[in-house]
Protein backbone atom coordinates (compact mmCIF):
# COMPACT_ATOMS: atom_id res chain seq x y z
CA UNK A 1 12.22 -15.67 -12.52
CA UNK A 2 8.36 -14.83 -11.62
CA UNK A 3 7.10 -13.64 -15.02
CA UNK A 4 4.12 -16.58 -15.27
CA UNK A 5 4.79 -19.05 -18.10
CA UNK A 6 1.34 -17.80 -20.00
CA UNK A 7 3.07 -14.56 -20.48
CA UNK A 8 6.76 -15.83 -21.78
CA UNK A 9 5.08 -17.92 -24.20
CA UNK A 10 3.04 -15.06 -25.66
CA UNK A 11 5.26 -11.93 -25.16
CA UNK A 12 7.89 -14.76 -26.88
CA UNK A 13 5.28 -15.59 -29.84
CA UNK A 14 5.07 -11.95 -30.74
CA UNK A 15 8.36 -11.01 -30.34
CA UNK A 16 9.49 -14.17 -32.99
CA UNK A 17 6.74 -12.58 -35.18
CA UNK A 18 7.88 -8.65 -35.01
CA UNK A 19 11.18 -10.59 -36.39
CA UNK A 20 9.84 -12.50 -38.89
CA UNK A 21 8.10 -9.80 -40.19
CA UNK A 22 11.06 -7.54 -40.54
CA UNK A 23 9.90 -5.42 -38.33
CA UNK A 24 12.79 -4.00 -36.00
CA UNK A 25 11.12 -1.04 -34.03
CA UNK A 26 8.26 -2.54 -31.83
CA UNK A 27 6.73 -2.04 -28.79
CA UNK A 28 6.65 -4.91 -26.02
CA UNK A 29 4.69 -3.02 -23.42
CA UNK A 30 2.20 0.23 -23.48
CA UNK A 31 2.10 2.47 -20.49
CA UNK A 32 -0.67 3.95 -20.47
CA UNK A 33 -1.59 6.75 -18.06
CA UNK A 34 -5.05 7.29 -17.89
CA UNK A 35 -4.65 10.10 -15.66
CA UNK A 36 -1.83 12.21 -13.46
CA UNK A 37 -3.89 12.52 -9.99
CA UNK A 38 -2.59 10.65 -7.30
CA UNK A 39 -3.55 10.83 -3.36
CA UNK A 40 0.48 10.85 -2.70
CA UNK A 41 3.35 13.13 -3.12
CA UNK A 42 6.58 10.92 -3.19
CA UNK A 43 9.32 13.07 -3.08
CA UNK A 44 10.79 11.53 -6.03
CA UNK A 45 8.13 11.78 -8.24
CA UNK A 46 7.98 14.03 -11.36
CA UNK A 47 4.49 12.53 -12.98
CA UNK A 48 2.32 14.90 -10.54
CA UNK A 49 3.78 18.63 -10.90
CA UNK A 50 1.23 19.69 -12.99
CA UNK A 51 -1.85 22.73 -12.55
CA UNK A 52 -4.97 20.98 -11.39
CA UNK A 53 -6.76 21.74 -14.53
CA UNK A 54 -4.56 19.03 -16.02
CA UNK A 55 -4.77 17.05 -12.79
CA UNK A 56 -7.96 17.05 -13.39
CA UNK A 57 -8.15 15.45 -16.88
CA UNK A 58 -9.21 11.50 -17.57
CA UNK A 59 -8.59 9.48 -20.88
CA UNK A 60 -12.02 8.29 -21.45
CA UNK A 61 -12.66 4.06 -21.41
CA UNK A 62 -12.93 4.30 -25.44
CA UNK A 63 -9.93 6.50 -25.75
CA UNK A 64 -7.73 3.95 -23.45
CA UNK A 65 -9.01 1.02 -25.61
CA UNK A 66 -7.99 2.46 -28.78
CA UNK A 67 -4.83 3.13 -27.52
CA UNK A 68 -4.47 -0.51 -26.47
CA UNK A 69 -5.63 -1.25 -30.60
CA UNK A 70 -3.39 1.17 -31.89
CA UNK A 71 -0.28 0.22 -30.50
CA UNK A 72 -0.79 -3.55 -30.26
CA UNK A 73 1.56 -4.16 -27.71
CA UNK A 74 0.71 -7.69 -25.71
CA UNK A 75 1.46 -6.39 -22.19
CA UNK A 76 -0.14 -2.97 -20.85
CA UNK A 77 0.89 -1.61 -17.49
CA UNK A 78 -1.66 1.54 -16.24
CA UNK A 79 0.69 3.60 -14.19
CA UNK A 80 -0.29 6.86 -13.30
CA UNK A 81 -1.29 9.24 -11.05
CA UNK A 82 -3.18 6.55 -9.04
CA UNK A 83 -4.94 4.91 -11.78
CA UNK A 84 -7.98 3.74 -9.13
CA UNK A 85 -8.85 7.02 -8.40
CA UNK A 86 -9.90 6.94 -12.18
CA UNK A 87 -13.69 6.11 -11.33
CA UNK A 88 -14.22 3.84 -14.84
CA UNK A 89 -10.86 2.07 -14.25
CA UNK A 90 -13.26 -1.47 -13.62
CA UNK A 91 -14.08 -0.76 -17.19
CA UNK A 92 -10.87 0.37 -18.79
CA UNK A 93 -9.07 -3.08 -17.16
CA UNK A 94 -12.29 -5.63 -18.18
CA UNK A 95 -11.53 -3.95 -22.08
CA UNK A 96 -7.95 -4.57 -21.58
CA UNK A 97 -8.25 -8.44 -20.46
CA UNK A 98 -11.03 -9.09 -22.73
CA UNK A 99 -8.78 -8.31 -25.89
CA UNK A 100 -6.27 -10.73 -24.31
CA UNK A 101 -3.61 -8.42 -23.06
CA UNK A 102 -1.85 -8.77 -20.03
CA UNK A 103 -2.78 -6.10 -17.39
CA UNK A 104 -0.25 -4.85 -14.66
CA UNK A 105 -2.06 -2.54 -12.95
CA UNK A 106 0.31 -0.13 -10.69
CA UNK A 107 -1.34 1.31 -7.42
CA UNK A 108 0.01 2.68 -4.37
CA UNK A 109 -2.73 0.29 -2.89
CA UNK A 110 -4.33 2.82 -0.64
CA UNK A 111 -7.55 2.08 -2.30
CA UNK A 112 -7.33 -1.20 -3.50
CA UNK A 113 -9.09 -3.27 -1.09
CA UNK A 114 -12.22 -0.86 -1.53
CA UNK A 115 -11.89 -1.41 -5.37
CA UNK A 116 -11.44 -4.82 -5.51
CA UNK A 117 -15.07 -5.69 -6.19
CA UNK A 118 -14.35 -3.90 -9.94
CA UNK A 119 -11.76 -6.16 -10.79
CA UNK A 120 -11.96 -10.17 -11.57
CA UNK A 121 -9.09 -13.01 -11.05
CA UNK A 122 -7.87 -13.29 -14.66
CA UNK A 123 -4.42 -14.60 -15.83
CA UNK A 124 -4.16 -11.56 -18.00
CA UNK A 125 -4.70 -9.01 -15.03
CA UNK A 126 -2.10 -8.40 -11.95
CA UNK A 127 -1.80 -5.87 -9.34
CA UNK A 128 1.29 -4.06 -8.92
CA UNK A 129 1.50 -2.40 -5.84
CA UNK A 130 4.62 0.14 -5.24
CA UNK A 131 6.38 -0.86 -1.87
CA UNK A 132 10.10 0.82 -2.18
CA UNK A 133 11.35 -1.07 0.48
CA UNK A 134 9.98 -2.39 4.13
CA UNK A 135 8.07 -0.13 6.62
CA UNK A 136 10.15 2.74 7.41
CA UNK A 137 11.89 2.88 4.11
CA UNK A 138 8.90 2.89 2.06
CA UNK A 139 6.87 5.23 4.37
CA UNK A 140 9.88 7.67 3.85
CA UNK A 141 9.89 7.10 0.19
CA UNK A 142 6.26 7.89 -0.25
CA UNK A 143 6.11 10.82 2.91
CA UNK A 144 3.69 9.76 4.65
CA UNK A 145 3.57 7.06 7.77
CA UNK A 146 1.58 4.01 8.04
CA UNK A 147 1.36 3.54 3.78
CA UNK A 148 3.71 0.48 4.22
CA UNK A 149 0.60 -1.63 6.77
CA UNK A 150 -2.23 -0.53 4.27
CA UNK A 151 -0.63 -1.55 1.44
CA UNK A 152 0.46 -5.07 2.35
CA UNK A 153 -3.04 -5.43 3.34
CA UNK A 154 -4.00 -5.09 0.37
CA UNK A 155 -1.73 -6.62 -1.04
CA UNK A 156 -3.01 -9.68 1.30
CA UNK A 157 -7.09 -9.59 0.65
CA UNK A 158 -5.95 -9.64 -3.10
CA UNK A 159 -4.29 -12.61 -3.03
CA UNK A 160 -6.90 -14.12 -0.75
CA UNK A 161 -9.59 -13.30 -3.25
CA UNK A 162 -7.87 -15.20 -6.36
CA UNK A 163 -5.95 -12.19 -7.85
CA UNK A 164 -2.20 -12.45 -9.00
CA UNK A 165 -0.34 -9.59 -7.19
CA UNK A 166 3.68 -7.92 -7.54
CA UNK A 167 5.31 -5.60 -5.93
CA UNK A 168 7.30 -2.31 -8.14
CA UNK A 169 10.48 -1.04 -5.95
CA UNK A 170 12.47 1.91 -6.92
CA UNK A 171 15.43 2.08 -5.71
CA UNK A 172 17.17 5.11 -4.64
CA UNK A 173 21.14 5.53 -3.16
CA UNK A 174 19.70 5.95 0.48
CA UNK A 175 19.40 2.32 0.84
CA UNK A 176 22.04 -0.44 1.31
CA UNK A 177 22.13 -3.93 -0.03
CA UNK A 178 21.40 -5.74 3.14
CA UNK A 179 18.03 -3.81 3.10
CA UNK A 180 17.01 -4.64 -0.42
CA UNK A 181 17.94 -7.90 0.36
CA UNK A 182 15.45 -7.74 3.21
CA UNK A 183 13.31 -6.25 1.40
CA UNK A 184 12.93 -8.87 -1.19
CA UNK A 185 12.92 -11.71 1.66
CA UNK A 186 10.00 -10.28 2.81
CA UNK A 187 8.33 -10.34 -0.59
CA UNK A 188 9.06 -13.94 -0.96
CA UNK A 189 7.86 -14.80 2.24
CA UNK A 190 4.51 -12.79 1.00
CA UNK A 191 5.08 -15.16 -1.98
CA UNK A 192 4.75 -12.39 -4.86
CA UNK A 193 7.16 -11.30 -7.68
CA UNK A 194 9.50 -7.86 -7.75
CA UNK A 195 10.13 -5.39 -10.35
CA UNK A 196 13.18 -3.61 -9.19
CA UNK A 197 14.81 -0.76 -10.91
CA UNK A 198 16.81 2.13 -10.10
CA UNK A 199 14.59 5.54 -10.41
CA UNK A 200 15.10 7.95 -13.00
CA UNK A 201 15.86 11.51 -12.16
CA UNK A 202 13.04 13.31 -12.87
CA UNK A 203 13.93 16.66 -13.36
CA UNK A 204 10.81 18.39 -11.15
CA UNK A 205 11.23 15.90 -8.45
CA UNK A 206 11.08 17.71 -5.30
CA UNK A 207 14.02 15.25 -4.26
CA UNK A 208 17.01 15.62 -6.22
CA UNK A 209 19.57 14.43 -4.00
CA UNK A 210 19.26 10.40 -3.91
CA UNK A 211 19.19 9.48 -7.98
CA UNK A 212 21.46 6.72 -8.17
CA UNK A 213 24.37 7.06 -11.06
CA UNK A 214 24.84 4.55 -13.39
CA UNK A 215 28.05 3.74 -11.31
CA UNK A 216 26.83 3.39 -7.82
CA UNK A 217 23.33 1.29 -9.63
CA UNK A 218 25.60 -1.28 -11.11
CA UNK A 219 27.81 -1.76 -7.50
CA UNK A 220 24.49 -1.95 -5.62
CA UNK A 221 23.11 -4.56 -7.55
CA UNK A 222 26.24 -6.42 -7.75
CA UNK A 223 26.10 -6.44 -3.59
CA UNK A 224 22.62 -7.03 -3.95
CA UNK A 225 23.03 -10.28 -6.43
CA UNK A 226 26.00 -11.17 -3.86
CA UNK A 227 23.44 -12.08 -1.40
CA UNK A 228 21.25 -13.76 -3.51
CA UNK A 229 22.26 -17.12 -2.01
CA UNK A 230 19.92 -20.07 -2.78
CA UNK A 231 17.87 -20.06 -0.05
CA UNK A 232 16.57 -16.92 -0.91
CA UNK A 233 14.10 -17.21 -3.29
CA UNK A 234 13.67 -14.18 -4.65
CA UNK A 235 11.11 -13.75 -7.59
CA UNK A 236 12.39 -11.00 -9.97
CA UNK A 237 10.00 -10.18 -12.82
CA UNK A 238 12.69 -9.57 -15.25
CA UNK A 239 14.74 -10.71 -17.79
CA UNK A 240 17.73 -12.64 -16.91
CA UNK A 241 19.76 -10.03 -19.51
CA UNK A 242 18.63 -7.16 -17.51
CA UNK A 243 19.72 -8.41 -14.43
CA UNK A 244 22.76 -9.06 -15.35
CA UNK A 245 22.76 -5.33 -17.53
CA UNK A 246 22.05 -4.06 -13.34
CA UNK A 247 25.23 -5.57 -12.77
CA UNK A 248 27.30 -3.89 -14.63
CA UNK A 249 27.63 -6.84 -17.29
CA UNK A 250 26.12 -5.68 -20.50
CA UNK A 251 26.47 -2.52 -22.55
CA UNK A 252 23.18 -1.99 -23.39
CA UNK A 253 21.54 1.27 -24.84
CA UNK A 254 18.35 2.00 -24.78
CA UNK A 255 14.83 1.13 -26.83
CA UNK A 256 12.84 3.93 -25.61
CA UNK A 257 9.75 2.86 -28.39
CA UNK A 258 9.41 -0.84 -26.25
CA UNK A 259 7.65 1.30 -23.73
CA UNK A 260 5.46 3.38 -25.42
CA UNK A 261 3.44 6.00 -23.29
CA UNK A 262 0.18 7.38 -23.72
CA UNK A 263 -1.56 10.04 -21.47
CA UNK A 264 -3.97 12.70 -21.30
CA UNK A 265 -1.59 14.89 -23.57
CA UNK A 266 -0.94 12.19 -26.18
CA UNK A 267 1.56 9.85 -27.12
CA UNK A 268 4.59 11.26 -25.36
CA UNK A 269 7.95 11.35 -26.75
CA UNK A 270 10.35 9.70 -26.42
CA UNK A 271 9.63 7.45 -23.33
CA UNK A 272 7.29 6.94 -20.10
CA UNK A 273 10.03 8.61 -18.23
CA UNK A 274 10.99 11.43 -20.68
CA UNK A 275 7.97 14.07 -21.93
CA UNK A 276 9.72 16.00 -24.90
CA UNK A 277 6.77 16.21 -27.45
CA UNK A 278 3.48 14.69 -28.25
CA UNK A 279 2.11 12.85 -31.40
CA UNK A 280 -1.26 12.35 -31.96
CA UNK A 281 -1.18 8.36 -32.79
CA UNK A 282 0.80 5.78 -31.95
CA UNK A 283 2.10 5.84 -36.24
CA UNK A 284 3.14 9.29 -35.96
CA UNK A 285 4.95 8.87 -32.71
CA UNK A 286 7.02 5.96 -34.43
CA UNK A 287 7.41 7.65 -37.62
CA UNK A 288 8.37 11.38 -36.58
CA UNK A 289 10.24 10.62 -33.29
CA UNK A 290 14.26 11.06 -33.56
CA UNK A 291 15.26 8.28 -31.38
CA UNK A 292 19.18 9.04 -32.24
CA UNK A 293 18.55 12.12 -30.38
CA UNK A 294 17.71 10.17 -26.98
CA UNK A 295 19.55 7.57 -24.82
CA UNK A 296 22.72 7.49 -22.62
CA UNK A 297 25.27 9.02 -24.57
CA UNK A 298 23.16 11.05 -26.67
CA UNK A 299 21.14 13.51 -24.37
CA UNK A 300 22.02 15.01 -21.26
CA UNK A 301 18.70 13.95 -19.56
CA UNK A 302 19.34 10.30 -20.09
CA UNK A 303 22.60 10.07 -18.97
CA UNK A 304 22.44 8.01 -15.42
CA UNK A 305 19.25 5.93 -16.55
CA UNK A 306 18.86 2.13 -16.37
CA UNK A 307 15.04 1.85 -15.45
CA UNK A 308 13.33 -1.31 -16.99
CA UNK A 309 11.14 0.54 -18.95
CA UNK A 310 13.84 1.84 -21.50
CA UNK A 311 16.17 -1.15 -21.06
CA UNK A 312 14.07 -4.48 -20.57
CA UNK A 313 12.80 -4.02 -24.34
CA UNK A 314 16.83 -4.01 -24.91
CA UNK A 315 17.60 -6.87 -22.70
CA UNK A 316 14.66 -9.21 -24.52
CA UNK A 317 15.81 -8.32 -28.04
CA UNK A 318 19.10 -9.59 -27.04
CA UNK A 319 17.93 -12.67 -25.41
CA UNK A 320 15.94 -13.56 -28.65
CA UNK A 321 19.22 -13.13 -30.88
CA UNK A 322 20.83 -14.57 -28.45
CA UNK A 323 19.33 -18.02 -26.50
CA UNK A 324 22.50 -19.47 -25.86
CA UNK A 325 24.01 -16.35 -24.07
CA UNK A 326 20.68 -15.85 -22.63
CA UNK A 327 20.76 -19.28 -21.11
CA UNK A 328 24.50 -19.31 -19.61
CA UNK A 329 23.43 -15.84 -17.74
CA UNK A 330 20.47 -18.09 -16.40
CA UNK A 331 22.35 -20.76 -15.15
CA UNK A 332 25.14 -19.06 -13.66
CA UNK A 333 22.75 -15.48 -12.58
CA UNK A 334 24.54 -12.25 -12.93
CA UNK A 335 28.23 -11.84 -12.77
CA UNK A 336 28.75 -10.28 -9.48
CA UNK A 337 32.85 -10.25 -9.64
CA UNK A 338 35.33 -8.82 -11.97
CA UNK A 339 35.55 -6.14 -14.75
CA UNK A 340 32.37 -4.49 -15.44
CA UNK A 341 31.09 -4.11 -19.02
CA UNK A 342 32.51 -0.74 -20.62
CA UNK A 343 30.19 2.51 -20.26
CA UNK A 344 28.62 4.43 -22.88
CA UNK A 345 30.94 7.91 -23.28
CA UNK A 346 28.74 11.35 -22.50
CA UNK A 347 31.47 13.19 -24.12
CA UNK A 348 29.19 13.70 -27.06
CA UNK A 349 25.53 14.42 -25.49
CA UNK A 350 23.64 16.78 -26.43
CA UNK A 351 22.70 19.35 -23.54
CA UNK A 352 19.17 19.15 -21.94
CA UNK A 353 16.27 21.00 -23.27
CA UNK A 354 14.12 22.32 -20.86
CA UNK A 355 10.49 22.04 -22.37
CA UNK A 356 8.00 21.00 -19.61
CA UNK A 357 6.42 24.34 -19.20
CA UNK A 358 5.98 24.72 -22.86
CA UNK A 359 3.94 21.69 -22.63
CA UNK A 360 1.89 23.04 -19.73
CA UNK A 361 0.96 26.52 -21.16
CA UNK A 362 0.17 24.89 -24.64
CA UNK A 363 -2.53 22.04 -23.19
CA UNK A 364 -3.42 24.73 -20.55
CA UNK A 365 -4.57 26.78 -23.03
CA UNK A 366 -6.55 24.09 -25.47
CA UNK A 367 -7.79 23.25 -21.90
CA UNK A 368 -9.24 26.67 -21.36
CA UNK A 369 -10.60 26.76 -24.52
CA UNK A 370 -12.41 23.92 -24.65
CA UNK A 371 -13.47 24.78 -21.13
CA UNK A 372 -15.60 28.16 -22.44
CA UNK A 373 -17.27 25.65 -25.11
CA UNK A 374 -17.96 23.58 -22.55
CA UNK A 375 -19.40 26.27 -20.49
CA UNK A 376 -16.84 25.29 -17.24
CA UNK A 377 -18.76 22.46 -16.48
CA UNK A 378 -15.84 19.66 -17.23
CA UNK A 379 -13.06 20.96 -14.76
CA UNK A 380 -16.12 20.85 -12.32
CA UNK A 381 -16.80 17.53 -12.36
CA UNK A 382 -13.51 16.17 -12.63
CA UNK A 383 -12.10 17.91 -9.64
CA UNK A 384 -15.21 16.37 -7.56
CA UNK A 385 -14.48 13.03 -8.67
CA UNK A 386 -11.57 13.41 -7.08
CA UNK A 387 -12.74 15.00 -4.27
CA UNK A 388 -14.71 12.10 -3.66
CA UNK A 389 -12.22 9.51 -4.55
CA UNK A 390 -9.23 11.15 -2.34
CA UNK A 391 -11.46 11.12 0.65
CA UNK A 392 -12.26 7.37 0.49
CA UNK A 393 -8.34 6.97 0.25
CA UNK A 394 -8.15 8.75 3.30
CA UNK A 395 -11.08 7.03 5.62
């Protein structure tokens, strides 16, 4: 797989010691979403539908290195938004790596050859840039034409100035094997590793129609994995378990606390994926959330899922209880023939609750009040920065 050897042996080390320790509810990764703002509007996106007032808002450099403190987790993706529009992000990354953590920082790479003079090579810091596909796919996936060229630019001076850089594809049902498979030829031949997963249906994506089942993800990735022959060296940044849970082969549910978010609203509940409620610290979130109440099987909203961030955490706890398993999946890769692993029933799920514009009028409010103490000058300055940033994306 392409996940360096640095980071198995930690991520490994501190797994072994959540175990020891007794401790069964952990996280392995924090997302953390310094802001929402992005310069695109993927159609099948639901982290952007939000009034520019809250568009507008940043989590400060101190309060994203607290949240790296508090939660403790050895590997933190910044997602977003577009987290280099975020104009201390230099700052909020050198924090990161200087506390030892591993860094995946996602971009849509429109502005990272511009920003690369923030960042230094570092084992602990990568660049993931989102490609959903090759040229036309991607472009289509992201609405807009020519993002496919600037992003394997940048993809390009990154690498040629010392940085380690992967590739995040979501996959959606428009797309066939034999183009994934493409797809991930090309990354090899670009010589960088893949996080695949199939995306979640956000419920305010302005796309609705291409969510993949849970059906239909498991026979794509088995005709995917079909035509993983061994010339193709694919490098997939993922657990062998996972992989094979793609496939149809294990009956996983989810650990929706492995991927702890936290944003300009708070720690979100339950998952990066899901915004139901907000705690204040990462101990509250962990200590009030009802995590029965989420998952395939138990709520309406997570019924088709399989994205890596709710199921990797599920696929590495496995593989620590169980190496030898682990090992005969590595050896022989995911079964791509055959019986498929039973599915979860829905027959019991609770129906979806509809709470995102509760959420909205609540901050919008604290927002406005904060914003006559403030005497309007925040909202101001926030929406230049962007201003400023989205028109260097542009040039």
């Amino acid at each position: 797989m392409g996940v360096p050897l640095l980071q198995q042996l930690r991520v490994g080390a501190y797994v072994l010691k959540q175990k020891i320790t007794g401790r069964d509810k952990y996280p392995l990764v924090l997302m953390l979403e310094p802001l929402f703002r992005c310069n695109l509007a993927c159609a099948g996106c639901g982290k952007i539908d939000y009034p520019d007032p809250i568009l507008n808002q940043r989590l400060s450099v101190q309060e994203c290195l607290d949240a790296v403190d508090e939660c403790g987790a050895p590997i933190v993706a910044i997602p977003g938004g577009e987290p280099l529009l975020h104009k201390e992000i230099g700052e909020i990354v050198k924090g990161i790596v200087a506390r030892k953590k591993f860094v995946s920082l996602c971009t849509n790479a429109l502005l990272l050859e511009k920003k690369l003079d923030l960042f230094e090579p570092s084992p602990y810091l990568f660049f993931s840039v989102h490609l959903d596909g090759l040229k036309e796919q991607h472009d289509k996936s992201v609405c807009q034409d020519g993002v496919f060229d600037r992003a394997v630019r940048a993809i390009q001076a990154a690498k040629a100035k010392g940085f380690t850089v992967n590739v995040n594809a979501t996959i959606f049902d428009d797309v066939t094997a034999d183009q994934v498979a493409d797809f991930l030829d090309y990354t090899a031949e670009l010589d960088i590793g893949v996080t695949i997963s199939p995306g979640y249906a956000y419920e305010r994506a302005p796309d609705q129609e291409h969510f993949l089942s849970r059906q239909k993800t498991k026979t794509l990735f088995r005709d995917i994995f079909k035509r993983a022959k061994p010339g193709r060296k694919w490098q997939l940044n993922h657990s062998t378990l996972y992989l094979d849970f793609l496939a149809g082969n294990q009956q996983y549910k989810c650990t929706p606390w492995g991927m702890p978010t936290r944003n300009v609203f708070g720690w979100q509940r339950p998952c990066y994926l899901l915004g139901e409620g907000y705690a204040k610290t990462f101990a509250e979130l962990m200590e009030t959330t009802d995590w029965d109440s989420y998952g395939t099987g138990n709520y309406e909203k997570c019924a088709n899922c399989m994205a890596h961030c709710g199921y990797e955490p599920t696929a590495a706890a496995d593989a620590a209880a169980h190496p030898l398993k682990t090992l005969k999946v590595a050896l022989r890769g995911p079964k791509v023939e055959g019986d498929m692993a039973p599915e979860i029933a829905l027959d019991g799920q609770r129906p979806a609750d509809y709470v995102f514009d509760d959420h909205v009028v609540d901050f919008m409010e604290r927002l406005e009040e904060a914003d006559r103490a403030a005497g309007g000058s925040f909202k101001a300055s926030a929406a230049k920065e962007d201003a400023s940033a989205e028109s260097s994306s542009a040039a």
